[in-house]
N, C-alpha and C. Protein backbone atom coordinates (compact mmCIF):
# COMPACT_ATOMS: atom_id res chain seq x y z
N UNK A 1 13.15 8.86 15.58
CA UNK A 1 12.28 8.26 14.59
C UNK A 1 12.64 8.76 13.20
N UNK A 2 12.89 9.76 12.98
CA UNK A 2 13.17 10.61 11.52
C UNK A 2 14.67 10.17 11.29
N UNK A 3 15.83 9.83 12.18
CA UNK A 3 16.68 9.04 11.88
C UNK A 3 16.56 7.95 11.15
N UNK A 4 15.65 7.03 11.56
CA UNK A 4 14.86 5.76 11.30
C UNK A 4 14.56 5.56 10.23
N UNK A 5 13.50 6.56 9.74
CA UNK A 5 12.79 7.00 8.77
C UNK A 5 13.92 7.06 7.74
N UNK A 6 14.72 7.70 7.61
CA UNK A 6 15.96 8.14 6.69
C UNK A 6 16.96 6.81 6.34
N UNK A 7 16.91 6.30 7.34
CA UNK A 7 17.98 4.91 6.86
C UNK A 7 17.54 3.88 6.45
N UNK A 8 15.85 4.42 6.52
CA UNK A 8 14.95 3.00 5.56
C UNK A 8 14.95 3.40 4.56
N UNK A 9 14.98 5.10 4.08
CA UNK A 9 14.41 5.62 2.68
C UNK A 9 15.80 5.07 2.19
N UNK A 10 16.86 5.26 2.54
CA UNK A 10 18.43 5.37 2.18
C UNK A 10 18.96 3.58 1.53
N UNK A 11 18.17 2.78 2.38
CA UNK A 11 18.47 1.22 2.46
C UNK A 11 17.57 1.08 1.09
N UNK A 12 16.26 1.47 0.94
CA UNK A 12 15.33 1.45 -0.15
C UNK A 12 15.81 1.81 -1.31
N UNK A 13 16.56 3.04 -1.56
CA UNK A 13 17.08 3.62 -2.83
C UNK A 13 18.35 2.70 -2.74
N UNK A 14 19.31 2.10 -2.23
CA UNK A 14 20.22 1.08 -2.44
C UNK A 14 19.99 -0.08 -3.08
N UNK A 15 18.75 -0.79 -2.45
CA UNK A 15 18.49 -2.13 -2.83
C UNK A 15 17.34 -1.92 -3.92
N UNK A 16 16.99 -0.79 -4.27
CA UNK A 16 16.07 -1.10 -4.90
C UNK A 16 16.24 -1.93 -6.60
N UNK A 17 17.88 -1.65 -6.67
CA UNK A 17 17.73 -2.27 -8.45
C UNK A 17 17.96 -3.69 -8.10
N UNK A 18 17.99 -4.63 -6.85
CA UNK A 18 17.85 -5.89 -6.95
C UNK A 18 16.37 -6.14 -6.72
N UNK A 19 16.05 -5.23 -6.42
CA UNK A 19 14.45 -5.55 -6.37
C UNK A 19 13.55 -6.11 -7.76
N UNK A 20 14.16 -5.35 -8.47
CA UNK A 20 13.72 -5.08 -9.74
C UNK A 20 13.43 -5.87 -10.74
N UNK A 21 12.23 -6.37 -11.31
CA UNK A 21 12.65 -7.69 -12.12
C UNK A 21 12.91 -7.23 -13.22
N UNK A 22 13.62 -7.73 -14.51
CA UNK A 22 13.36 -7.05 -15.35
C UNK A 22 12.17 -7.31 -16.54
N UNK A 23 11.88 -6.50 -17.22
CA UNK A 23 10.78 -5.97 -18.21
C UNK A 23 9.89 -7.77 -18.39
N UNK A 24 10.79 -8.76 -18.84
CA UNK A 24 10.03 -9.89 -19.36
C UNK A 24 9.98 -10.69 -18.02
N UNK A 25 10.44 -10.31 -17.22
CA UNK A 25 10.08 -11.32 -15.75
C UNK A 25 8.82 -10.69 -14.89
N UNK A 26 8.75 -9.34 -15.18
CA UNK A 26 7.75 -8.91 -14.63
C UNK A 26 6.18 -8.90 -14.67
N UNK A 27 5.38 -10.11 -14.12
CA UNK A 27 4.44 -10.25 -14.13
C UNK A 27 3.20 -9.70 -13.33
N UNK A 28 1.69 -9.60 -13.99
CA UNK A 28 0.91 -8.74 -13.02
C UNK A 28 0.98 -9.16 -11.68
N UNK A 29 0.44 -8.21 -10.61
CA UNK A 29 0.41 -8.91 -8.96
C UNK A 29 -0.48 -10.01 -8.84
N UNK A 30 -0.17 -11.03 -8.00
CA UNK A 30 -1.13 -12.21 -8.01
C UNK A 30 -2.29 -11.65 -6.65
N UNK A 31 -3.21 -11.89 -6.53
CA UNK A 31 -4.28 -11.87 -5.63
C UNK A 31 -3.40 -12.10 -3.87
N UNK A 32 -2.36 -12.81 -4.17
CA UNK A 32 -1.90 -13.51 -2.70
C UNK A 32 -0.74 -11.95 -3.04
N UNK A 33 0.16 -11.59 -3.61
CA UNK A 33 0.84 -10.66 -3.70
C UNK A 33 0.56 -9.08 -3.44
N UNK A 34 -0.63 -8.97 -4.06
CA UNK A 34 -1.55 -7.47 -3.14
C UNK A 34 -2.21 -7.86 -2.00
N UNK A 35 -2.37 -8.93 -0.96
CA UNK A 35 -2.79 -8.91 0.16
C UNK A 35 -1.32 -8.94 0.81
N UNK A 36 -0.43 -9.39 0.59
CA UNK A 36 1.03 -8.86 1.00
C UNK A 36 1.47 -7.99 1.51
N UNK A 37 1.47 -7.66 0.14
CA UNK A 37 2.19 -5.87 0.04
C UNK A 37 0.96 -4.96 0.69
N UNK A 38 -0.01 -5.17 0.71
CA UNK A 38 -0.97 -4.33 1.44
C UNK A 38 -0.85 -4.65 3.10
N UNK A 39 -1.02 -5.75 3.50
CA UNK A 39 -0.69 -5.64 5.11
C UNK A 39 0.75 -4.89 5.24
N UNK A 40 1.95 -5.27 4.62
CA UNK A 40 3.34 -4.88 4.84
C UNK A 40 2.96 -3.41 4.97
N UNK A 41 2.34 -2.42 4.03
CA UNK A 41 2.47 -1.05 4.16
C UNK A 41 1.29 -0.83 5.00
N UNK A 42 0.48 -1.72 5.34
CA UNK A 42 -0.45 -1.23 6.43
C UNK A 42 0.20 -0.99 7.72
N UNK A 43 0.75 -1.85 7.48
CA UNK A 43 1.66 -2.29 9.22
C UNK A 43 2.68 -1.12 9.36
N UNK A 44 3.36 -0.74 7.89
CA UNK A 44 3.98 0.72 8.23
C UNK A 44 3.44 1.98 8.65
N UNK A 45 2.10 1.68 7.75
CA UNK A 45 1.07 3.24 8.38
C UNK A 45 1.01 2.89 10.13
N UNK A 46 0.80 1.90 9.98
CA UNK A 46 0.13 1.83 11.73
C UNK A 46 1.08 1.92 13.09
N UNK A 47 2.36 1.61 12.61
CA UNK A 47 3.63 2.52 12.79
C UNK A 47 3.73 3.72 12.93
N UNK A 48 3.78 3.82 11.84
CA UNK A 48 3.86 5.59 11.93
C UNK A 48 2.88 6.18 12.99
N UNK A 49 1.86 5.83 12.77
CA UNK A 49 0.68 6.76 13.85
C UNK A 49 1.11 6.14 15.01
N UNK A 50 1.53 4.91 15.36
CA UNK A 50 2.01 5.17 16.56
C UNK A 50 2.89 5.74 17.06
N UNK A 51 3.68 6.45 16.53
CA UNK A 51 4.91 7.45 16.50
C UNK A 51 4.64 8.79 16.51
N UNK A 52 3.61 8.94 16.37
CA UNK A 52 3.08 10.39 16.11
C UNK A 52 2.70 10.94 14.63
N UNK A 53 2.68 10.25 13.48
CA UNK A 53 2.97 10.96 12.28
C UNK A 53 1.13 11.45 11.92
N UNK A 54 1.32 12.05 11.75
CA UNK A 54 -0.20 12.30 11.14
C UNK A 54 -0.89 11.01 10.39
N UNK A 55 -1.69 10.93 10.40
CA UNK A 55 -2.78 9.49 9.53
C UNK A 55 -2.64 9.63 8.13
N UNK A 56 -2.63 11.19 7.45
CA UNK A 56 -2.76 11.18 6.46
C UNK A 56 -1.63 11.35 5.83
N UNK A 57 -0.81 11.35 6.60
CA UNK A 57 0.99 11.50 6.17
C UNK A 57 1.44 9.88 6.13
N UNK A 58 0.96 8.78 6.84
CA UNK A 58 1.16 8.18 7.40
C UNK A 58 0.91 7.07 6.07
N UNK A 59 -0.91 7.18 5.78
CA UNK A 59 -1.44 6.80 4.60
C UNK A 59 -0.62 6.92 2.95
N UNK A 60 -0.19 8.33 3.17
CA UNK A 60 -0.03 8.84 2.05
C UNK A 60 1.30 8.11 1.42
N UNK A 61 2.10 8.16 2.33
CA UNK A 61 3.34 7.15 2.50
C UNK A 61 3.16 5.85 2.06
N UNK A 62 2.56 5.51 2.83
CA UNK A 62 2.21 3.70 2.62
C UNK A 62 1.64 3.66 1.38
N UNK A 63 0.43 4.31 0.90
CA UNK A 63 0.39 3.96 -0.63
C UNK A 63 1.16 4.42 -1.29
N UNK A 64 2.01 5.31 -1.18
CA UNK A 64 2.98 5.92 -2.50
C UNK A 64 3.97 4.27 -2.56
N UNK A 65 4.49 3.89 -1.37
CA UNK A 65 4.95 2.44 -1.01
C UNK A 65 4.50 1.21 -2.15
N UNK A 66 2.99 1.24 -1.43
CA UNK A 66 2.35 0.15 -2.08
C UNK A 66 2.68 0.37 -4.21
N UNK A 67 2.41 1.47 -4.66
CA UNK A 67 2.73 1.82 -5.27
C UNK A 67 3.89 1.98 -6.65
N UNK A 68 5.05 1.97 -5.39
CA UNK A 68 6.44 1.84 -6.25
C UNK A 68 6.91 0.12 -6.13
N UNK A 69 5.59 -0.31 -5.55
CA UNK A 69 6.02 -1.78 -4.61
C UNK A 69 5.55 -2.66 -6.50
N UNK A 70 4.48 -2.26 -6.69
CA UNK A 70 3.87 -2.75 -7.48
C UNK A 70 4.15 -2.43 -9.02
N UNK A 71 4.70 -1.53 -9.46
CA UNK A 71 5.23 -1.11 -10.33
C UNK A 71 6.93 -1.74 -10.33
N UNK A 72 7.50 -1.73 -9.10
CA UNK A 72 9.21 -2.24 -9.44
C UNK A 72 8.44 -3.63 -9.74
N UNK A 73 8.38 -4.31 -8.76
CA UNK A 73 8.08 -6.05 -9.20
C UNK A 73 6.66 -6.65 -10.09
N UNK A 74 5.94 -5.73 -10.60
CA UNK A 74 5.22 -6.15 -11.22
C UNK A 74 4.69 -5.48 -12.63
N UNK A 75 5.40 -4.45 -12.88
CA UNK A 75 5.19 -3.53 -14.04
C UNK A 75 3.99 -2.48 -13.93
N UNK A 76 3.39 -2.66 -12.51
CA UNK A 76 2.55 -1.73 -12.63
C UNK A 76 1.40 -2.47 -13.21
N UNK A 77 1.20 -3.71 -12.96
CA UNK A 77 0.06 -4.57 -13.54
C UNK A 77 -0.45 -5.09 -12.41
N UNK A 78 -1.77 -5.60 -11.66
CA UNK A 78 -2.90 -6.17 -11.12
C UNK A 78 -3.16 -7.72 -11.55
N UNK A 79 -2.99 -8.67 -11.67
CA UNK A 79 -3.77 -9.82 -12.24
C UNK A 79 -5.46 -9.63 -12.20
N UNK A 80 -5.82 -9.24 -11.28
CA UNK A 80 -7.18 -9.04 -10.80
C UNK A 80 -7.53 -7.98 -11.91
N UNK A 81 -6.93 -6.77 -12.09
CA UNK A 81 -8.00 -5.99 -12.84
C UNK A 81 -7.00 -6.16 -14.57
N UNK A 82 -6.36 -7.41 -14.92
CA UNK A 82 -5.68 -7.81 -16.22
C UNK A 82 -4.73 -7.97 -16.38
N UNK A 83 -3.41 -8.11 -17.47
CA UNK A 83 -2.03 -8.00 -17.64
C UNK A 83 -1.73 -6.90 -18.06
N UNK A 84 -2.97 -5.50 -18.39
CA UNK A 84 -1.99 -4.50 -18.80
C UNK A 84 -1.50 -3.82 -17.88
N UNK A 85 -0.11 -3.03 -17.99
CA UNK A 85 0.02 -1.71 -16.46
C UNK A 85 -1.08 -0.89 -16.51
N UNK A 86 -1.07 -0.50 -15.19
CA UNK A 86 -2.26 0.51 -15.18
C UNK A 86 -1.53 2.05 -15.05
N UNK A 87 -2.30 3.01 -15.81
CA UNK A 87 -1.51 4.39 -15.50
C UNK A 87 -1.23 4.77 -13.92
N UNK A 88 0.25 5.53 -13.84
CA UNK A 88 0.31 5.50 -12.46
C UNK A 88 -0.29 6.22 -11.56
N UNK A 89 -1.63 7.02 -11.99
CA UNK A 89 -2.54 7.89 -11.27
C UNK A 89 -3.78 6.72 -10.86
N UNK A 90 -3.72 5.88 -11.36
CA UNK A 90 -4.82 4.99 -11.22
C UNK A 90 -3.84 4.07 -10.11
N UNK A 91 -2.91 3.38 -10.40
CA UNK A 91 -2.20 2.81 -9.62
C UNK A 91 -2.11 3.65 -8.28
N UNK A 92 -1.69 4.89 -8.10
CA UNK A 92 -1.78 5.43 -6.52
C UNK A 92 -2.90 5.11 -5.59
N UNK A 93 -4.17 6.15 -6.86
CA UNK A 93 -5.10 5.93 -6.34
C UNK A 93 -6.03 4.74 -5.46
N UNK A 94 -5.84 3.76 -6.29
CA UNK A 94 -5.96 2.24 -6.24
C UNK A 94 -5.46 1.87 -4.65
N UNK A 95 -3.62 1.92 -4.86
CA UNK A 95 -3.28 2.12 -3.49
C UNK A 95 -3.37 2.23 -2.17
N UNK A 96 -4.19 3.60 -2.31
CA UNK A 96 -4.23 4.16 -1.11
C UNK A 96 -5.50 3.54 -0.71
N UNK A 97 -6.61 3.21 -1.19
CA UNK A 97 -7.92 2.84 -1.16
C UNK A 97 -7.33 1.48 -0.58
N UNK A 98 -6.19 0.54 -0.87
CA UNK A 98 -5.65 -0.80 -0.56
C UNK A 98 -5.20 -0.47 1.03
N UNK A 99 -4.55 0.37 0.93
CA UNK A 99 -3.57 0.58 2.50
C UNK A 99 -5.00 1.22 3.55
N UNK A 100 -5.92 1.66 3.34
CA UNK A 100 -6.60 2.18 4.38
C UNK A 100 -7.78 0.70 4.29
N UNK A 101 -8.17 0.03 3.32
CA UNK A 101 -8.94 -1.14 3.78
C UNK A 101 -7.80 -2.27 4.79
N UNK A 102 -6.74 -2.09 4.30
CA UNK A 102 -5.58 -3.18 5.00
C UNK A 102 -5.22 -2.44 6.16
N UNK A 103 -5.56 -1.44 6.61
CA UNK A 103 -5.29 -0.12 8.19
C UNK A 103 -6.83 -0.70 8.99
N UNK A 104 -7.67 -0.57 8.07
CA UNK A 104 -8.77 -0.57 8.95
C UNK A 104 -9.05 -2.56 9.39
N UNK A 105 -8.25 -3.22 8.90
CA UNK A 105 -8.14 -4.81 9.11
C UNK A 105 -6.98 -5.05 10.28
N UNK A 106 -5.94 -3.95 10.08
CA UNK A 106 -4.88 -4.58 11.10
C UNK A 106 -5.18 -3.30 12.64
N UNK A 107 -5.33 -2.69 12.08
CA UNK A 107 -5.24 -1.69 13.26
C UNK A 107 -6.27 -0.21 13.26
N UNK A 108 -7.84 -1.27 13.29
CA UNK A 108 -8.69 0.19 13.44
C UNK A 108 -8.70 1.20 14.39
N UNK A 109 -8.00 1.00 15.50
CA UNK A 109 -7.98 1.82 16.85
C UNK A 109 -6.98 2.94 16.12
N UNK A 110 -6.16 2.75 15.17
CA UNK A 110 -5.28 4.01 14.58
C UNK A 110 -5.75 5.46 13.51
N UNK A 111 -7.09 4.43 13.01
CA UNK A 111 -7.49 5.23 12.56
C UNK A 111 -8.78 6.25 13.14
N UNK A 112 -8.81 7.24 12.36
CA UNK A 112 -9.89 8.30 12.76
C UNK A 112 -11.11 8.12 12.72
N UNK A 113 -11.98 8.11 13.69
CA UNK A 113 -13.24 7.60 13.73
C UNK A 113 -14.10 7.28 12.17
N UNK A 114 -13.96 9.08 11.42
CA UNK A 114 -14.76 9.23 10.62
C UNK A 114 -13.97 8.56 9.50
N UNK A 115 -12.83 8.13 9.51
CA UNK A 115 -12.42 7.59 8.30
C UNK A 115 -12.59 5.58 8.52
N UNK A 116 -12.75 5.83 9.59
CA UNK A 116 -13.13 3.87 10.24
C UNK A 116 -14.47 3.85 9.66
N UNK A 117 -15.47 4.55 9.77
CA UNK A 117 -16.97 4.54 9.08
C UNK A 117 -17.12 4.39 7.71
N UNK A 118 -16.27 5.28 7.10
CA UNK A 118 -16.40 5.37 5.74
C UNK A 118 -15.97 4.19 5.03
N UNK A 119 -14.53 3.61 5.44
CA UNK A 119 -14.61 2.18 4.95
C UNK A 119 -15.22 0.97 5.50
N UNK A 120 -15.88 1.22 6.37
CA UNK A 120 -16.72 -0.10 6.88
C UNK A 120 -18.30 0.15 5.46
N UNK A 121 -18.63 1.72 5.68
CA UNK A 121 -19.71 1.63 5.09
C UNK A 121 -19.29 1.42 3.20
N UNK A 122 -18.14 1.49 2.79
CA UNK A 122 -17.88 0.87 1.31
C UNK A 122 -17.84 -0.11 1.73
N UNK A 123 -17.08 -0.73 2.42
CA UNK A 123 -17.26 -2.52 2.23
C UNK A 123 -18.62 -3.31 1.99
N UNK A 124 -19.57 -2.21 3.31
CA UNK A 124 -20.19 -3.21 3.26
C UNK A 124 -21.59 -3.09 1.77
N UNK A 125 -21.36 -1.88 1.66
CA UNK A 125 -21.82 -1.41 0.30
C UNK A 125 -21.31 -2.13 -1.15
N UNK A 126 -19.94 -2.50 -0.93
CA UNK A 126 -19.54 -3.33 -2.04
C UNK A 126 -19.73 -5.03 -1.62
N UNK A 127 -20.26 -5.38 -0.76
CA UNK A 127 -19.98 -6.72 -0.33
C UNK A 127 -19.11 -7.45 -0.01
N UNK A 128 -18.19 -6.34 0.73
CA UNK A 128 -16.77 -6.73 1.05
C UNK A 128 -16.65 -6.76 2.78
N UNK A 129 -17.58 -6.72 2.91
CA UNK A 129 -17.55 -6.13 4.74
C UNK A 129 -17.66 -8.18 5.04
N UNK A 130 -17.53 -8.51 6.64
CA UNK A 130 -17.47 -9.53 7.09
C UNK A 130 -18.86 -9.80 7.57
């Protein structure tokens, strides 16, 4: 698995400058573009824990992901919360809060009881629950 792990990080730092749009092509994420990129790195966390990796190693990953995901192709901008970038402490943060609502949608059996509660009870506190 840590083989694995290494020839994705390795394939990632290769391709990443075609990834890249540049400065005037880069527009904020569209609403359909962060439900994307949020299942894609959910689906990696939920991976990982099935592999053994810790949850919070697992998490921590996937948003740093979501993260550099949103900053290469979009400048680090949201459509939803405007066109400016957002600082990249807000952007992580943001993140990770994205990859564990998109963990607890694709694969709640991975996560830890007490962390399955806590986002059911924000959702449904924000009016986001089903």
């Amino acid at each position: 698995m840590r083989q694995l792990l290494s020839a994705a990080a390795l394939m990632a730092v290769a391709i990443s400058p075609l990834l890249q749009p540049s400065a005037a092509q880069a527009a904020p994420a569209t609403e359909a573009e962060m439900t994307l990129y949020s299942r894609i790195t959910a689906l990696n966390a939920c991976l990982a824990v099935s592999n053994d990796v810790d949850f919070k190693k697992a998490i921590g990953i996937a948003g740093e992901t979501l993260t550099q995901t949103i900053q290469g192709q979009n400048g680090g901008a949201i459509a939803q919360l405007g066109d400016d970038p957002l600082p990249i402490e807000d952007l992580r943060k943001g993140s990770i809060n994205s990859v564990l609502i998109a963990v607890a949608q694709v694969c709640p059996d991975q996560m830890p009881d007490d962390v399955r509660e806590k986002i059911q009870e924000a959702l449904q506190a924000g009016g986001g629950a089903e």
